[in-house]
Protein backbone atom coordinates (compact mmCIF):
# COMPACT_ATOMS: atom_id res chain seq x y z
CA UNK A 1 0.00 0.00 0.00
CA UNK A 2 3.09 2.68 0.70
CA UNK A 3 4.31 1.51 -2.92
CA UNK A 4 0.95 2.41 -4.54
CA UNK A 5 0.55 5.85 -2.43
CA UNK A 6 3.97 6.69 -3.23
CA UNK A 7 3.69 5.84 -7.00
CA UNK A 8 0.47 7.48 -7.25
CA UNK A 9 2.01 10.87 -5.46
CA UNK A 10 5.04 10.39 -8.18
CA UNK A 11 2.52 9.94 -10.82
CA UNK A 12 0.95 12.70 -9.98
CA UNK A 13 4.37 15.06 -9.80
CA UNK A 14 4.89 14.10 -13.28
CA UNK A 15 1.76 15.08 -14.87
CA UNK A 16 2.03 18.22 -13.05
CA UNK A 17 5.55 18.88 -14.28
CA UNK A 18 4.13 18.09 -17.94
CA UNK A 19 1.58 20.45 -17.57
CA UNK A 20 3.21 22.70 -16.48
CA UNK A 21 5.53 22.28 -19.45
CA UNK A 22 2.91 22.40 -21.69
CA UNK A 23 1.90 25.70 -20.19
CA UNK A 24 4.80 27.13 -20.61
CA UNK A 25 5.33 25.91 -24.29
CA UNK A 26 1.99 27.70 -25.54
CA UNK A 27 2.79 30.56 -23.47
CA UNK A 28 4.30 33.05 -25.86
CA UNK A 29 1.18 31.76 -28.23
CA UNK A 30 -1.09 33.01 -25.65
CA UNK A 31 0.34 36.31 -24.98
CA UNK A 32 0.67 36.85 -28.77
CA UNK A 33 -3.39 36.11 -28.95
CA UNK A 34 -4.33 38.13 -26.38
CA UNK A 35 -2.13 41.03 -27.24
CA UNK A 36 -2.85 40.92 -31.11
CA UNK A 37 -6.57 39.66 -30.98
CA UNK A 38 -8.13 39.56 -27.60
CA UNK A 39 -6.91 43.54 -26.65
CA UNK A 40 -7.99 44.87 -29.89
CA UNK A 41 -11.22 43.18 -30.10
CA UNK A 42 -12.20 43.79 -26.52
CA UNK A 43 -10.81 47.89 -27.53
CA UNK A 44 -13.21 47.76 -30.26
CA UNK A 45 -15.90 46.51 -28.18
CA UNK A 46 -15.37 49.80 -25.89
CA UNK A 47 -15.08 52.43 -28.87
CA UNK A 48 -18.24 50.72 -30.27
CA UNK A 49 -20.05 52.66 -27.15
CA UNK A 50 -18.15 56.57 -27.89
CA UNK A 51 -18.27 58.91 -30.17
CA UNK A 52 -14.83 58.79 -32.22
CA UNK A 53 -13.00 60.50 -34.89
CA UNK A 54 -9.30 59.38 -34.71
CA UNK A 55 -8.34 62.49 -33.37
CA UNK A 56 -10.06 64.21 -30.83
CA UNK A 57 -10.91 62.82 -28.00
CA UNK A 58 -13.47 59.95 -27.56
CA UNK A 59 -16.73 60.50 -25.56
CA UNK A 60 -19.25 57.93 -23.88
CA UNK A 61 -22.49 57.74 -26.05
CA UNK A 62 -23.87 54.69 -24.58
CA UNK A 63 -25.58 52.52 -27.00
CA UNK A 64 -26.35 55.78 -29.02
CA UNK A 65 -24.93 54.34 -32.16
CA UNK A 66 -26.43 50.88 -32.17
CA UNK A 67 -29.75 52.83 -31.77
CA UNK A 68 -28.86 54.79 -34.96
CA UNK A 69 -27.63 52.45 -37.00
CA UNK A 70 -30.89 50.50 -36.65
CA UNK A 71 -33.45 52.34 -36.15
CA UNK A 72 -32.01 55.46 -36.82
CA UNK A 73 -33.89 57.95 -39.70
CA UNK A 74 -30.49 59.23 -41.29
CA UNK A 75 -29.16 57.71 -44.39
CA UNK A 76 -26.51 55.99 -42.77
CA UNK A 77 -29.24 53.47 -40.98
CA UNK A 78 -31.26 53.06 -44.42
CA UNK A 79 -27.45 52.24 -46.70
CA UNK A 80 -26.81 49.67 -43.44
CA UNK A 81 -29.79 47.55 -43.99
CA UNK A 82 -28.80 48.00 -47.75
CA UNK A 83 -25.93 46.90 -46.99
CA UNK A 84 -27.12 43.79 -45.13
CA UNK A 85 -29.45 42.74 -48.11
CA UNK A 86 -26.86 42.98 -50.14
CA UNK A 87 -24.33 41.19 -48.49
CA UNK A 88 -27.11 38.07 -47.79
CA UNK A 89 -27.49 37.79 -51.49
CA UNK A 90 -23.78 37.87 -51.98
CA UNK A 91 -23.61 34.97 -49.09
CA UNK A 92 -26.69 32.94 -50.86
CA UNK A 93 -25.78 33.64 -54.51
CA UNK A 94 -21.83 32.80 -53.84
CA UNK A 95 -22.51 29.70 -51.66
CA UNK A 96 -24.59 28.24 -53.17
CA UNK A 97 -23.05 28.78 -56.33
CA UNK A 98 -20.00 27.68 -55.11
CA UNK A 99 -21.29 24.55 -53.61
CA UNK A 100 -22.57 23.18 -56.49
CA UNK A 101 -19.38 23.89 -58.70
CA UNK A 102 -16.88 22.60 -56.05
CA UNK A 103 -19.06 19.84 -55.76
CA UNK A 104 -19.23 19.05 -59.67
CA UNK A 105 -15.07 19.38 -59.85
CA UNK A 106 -15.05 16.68 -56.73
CA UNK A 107 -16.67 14.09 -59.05
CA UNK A 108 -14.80 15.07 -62.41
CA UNK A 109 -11.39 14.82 -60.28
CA UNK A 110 -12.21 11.44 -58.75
CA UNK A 111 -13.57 10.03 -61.88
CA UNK A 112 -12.07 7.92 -64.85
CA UNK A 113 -12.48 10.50 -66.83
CA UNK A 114 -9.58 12.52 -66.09
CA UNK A 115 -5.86 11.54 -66.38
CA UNK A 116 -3.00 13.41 -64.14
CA UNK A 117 -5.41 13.74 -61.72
CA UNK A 118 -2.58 16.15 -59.41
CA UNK A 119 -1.98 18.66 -62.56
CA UNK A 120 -6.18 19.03 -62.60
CA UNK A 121 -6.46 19.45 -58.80
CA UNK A 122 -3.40 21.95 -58.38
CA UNK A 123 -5.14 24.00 -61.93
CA UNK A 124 -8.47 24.23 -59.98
CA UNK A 125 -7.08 25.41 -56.54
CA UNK A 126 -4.70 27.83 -58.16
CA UNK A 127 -7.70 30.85 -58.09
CA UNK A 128 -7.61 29.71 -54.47
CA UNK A 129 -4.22 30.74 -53.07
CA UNK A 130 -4.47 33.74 -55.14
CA UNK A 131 -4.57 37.18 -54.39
CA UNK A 132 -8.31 38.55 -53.90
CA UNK A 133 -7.30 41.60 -55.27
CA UNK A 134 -5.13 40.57 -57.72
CA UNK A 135 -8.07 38.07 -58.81
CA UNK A 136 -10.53 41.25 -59.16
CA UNK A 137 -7.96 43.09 -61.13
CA UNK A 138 -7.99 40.18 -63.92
CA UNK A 139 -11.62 40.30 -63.28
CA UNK A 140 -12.14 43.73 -63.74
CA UNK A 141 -10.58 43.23 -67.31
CA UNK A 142 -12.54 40.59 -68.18
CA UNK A 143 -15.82 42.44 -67.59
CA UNK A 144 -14.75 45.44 -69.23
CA UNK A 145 -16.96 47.30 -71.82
CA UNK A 146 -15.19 47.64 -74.70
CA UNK A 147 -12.06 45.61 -74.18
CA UNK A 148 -13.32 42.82 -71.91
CA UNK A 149 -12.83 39.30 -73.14
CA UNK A 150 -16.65 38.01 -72.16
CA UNK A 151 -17.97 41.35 -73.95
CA UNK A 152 -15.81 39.71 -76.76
CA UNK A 153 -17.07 36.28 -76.61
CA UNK A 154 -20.97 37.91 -76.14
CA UNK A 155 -20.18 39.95 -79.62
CA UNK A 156 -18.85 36.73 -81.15
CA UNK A 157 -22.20 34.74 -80.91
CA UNK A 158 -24.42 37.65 -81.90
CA UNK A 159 -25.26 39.16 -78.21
CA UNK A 160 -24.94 42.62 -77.17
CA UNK A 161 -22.42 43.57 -74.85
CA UNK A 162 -23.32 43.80 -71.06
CA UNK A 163 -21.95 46.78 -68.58
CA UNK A 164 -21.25 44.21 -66.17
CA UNK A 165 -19.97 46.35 -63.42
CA UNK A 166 -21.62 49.18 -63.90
CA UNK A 167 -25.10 48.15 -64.38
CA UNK A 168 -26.53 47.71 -61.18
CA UNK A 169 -29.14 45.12 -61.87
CA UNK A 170 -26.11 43.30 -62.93
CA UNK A 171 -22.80 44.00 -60.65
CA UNK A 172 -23.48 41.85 -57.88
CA UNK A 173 -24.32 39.18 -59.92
CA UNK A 174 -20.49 39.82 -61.63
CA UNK A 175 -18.88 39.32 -58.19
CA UNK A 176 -20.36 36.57 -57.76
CA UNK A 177 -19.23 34.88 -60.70
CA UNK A 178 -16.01 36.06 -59.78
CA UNK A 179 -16.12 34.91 -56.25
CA UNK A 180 -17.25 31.45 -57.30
CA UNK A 181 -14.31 31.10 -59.65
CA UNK A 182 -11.88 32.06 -56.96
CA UNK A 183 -13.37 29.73 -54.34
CA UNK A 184 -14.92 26.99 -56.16
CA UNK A 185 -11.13 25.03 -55.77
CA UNK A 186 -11.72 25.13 -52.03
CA UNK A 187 -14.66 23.32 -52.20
CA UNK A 188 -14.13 20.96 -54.70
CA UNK A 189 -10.88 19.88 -52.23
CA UNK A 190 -13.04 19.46 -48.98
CA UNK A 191 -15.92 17.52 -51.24
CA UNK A 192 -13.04 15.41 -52.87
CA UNK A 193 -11.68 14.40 -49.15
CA UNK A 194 -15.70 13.31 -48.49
CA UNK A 195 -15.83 11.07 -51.46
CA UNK A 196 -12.66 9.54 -51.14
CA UNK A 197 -14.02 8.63 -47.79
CA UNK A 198 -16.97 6.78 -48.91
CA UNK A 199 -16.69 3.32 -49.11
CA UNK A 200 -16.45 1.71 -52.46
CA UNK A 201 -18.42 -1.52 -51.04
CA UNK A 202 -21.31 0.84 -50.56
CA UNK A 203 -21.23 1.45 -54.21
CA UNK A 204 -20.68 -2.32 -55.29
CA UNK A 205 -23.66 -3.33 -53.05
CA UNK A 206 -25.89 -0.63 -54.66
CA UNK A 207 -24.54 -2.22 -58.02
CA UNK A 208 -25.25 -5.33 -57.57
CA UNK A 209 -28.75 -4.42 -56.27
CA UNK A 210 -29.80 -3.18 -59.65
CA UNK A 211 -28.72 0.88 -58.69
CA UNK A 212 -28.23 3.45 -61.89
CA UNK A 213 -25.13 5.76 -61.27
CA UNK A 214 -28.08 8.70 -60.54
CA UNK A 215 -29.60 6.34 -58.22
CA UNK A 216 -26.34 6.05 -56.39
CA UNK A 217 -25.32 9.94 -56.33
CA UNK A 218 -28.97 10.89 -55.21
CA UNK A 219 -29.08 7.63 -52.29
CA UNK A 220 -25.16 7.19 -51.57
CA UNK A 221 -23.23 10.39 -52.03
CA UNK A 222 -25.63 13.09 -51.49
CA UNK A 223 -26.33 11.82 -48.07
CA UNK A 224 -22.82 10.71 -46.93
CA UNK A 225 -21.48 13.68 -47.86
CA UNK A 226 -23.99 16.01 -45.84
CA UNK A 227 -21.51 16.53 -43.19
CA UNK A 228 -19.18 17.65 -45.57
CA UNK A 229 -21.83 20.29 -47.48
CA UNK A 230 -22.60 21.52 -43.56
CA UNK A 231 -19.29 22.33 -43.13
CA UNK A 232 -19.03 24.33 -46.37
CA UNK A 233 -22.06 25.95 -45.97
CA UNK A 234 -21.00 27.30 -42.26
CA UNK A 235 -17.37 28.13 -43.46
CA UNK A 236 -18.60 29.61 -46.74
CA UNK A 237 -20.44 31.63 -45.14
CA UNK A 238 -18.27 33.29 -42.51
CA UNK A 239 -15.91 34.19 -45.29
CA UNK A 240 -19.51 35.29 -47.75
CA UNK A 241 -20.67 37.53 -45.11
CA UNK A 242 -16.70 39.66 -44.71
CA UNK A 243 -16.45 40.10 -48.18
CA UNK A 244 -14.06 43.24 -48.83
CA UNK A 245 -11.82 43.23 -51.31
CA UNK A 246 -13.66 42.25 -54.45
CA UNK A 247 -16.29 45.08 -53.89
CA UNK A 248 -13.54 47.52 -53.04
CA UNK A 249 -11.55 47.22 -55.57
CA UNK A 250 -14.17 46.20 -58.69
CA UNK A 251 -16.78 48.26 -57.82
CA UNK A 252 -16.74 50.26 -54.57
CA UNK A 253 -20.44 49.60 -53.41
CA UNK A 254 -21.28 51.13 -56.28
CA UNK A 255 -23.12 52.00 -58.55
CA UNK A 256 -26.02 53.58 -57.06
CA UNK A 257 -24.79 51.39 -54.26
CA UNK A 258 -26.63 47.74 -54.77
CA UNK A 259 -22.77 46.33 -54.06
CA UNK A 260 -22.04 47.89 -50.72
CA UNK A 261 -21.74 45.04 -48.05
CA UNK A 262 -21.54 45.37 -44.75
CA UNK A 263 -17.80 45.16 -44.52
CA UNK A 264 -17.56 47.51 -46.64
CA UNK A 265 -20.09 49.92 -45.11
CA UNK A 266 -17.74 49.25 -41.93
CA UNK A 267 -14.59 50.42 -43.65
CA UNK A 268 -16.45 53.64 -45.14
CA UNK A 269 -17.88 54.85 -42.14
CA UNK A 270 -14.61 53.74 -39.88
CA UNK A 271 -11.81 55.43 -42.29
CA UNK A 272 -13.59 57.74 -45.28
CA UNK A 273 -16.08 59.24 -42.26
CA UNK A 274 -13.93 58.98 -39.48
CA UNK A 275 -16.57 57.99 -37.26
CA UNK A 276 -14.39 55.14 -35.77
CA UNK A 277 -17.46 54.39 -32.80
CA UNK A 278 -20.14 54.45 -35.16
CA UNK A 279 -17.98 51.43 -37.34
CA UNK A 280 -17.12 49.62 -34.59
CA UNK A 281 -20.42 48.76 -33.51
CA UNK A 282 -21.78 47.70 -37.17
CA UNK A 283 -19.22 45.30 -36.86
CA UNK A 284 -20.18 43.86 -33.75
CA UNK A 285 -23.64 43.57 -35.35
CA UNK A 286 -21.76 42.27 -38.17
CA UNK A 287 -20.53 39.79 -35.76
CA UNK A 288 -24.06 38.64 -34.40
CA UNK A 289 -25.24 38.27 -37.87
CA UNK A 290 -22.65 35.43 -38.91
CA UNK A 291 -23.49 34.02 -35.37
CA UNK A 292 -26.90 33.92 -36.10
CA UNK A 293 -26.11 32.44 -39.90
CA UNK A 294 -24.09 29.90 -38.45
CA UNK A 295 -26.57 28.83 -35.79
CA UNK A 296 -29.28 28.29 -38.24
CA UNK A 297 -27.32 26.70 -40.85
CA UNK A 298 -26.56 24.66 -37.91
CA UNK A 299 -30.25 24.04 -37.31
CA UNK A 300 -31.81 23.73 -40.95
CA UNK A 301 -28.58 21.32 -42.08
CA UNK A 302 -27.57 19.59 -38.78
CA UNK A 303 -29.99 17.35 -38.06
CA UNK A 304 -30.01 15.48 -40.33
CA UNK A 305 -26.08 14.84 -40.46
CA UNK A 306 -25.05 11.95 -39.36
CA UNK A 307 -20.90 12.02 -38.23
């Protein structure tokens, strides 16, 4: 019995001395996240309740500009709730979208069909790990009036060119397009991990049962893979809901503002405006809107996942 309660108390020095270790090996990790993410978002939190320019000096308003922003009668409050519609058709449009084209690459990469599989997947994911703003500039060019190459291609087949950017029934729909070509790699790489997962037996059994290969994608993959489209969905739209760059530099919430999002609303009011209090807290609304988006994409998709 002294063996085991002296082993134990050893036991026990050890795991303290490893977590301590532990501790002390995420430590500068921890101060880095609190300094650089923690203190600025907790800062933030407090300017979202003054009244500040970036230079003078900043005064307690309370919840003065939540109030304004939405219910307020000014402009500002009517161009934030355009801004939110906006930005949930940009999230619904580009997900969506995106889903179904990552989705369609998953199956063409992990078919027959396709030989050097590795050139095709790195050729789709390139758009990925590229710039966002260097992707709008090439964009940009593409949907040009006059010297655009899809202007080009309309003229070709007897169409009339399109002002793609500067049409506003039709410049949200352009970032779109443009977002889905940037992103659709990502998906297609998380959807090609699900069906590489799925066992081939299933398939075999649903062969042998009499199963046509739409019978299989609608029955098999669809629903084994609906963990995998909830996860896309959630992180798609996290990233849908921040969009920035594209709008700023292809079209900058313009025109006649039906592509101002709320990021970009944030960044106008913050640093064109200078009303640094007033931006802060449309971004922490900002921040219970994706909250809310996740939660019911959580809802609507999650129950019937199966992990």
């Amino acid at each position: 019995m002294a063996f085991l309660a002296s082993f134990k108390r050893a036991l026990s020095g050890v795991r303290r001395s490893a977590g301590l270790t532990a501790f002390l090996f995420l430590l500068p990790f921890l101060v880095l996240f609190v300094v650089f993410r923690v203190g600025p978002v907790l800062a933030s939190l407090a300017l979202s309740f003054t009244g500040y320019d970036g230079i003078g000096k900043a005064t307690w308003v309370g919840l003065a500009n939540y109030r304004d922003i939405l219910v307020g009668t000014e402009a500002n409050t009517r161009l934030f709730w355009r801004s939110v519609t906006n930005t949930l058709y940009y999230t619904v449009g580009q997900v969506g979208l995106e889903m179904i084209a990552g989705l369609a690459l998953a199956l063409l990469v992990n078919s027959r069909l396709l030989r050097v599989k590795a050139v095709w997947r790195v050729a789709y994911y390139i758009p990925v790990v590229t710039s966002a703003v260097a992707s709008s500039m090439i964009w940009l060019w593409l949907y040009h009036p006059q010297a655009g190459f899809l202007n080009a291609a309309l003229e070709a087949i007897g169409l009339s060119r399109v002002a793609w950017l500067s049409n506003p029934s039709t410049a949200m729909l352009a970032i779109i397009i443009m977002a889905v070509w940037s992103g659709a790699g990502w998906s297609m790489v998380v959807y090609l991990a699900g069906l590489q997962g799925i066992p081939q037996s299933i398939y075999e059994a649903a062969r042998i049962d009499g199963a046509t290969e739409r019978q299989q994608f609608i029955y098999i993959t669809l629903p084994l893979l609906a963990p995998v489209t909830l996860f896309i969905v959630i992180i798609g739209c996290i990233a849908a809901l921040q969009v920035f760059s594209q709008v700023y530099v292809m079209t900058s919430g313009g025109p006649l503002n039906p592509t101002i999002t709320v990021t970009y609303n944030i960044w106008q009011q913050g640093f064109r405006y200078l009303r640094l209090g007033y931006s802060s807290a449309m971004s922490f609304l900002l921040f219970l809107i994706i909250l809310l988006m996740s939660i019911l994409n959580n809802r609507l998709f999650g129950g019937s996942v199966e992990y």
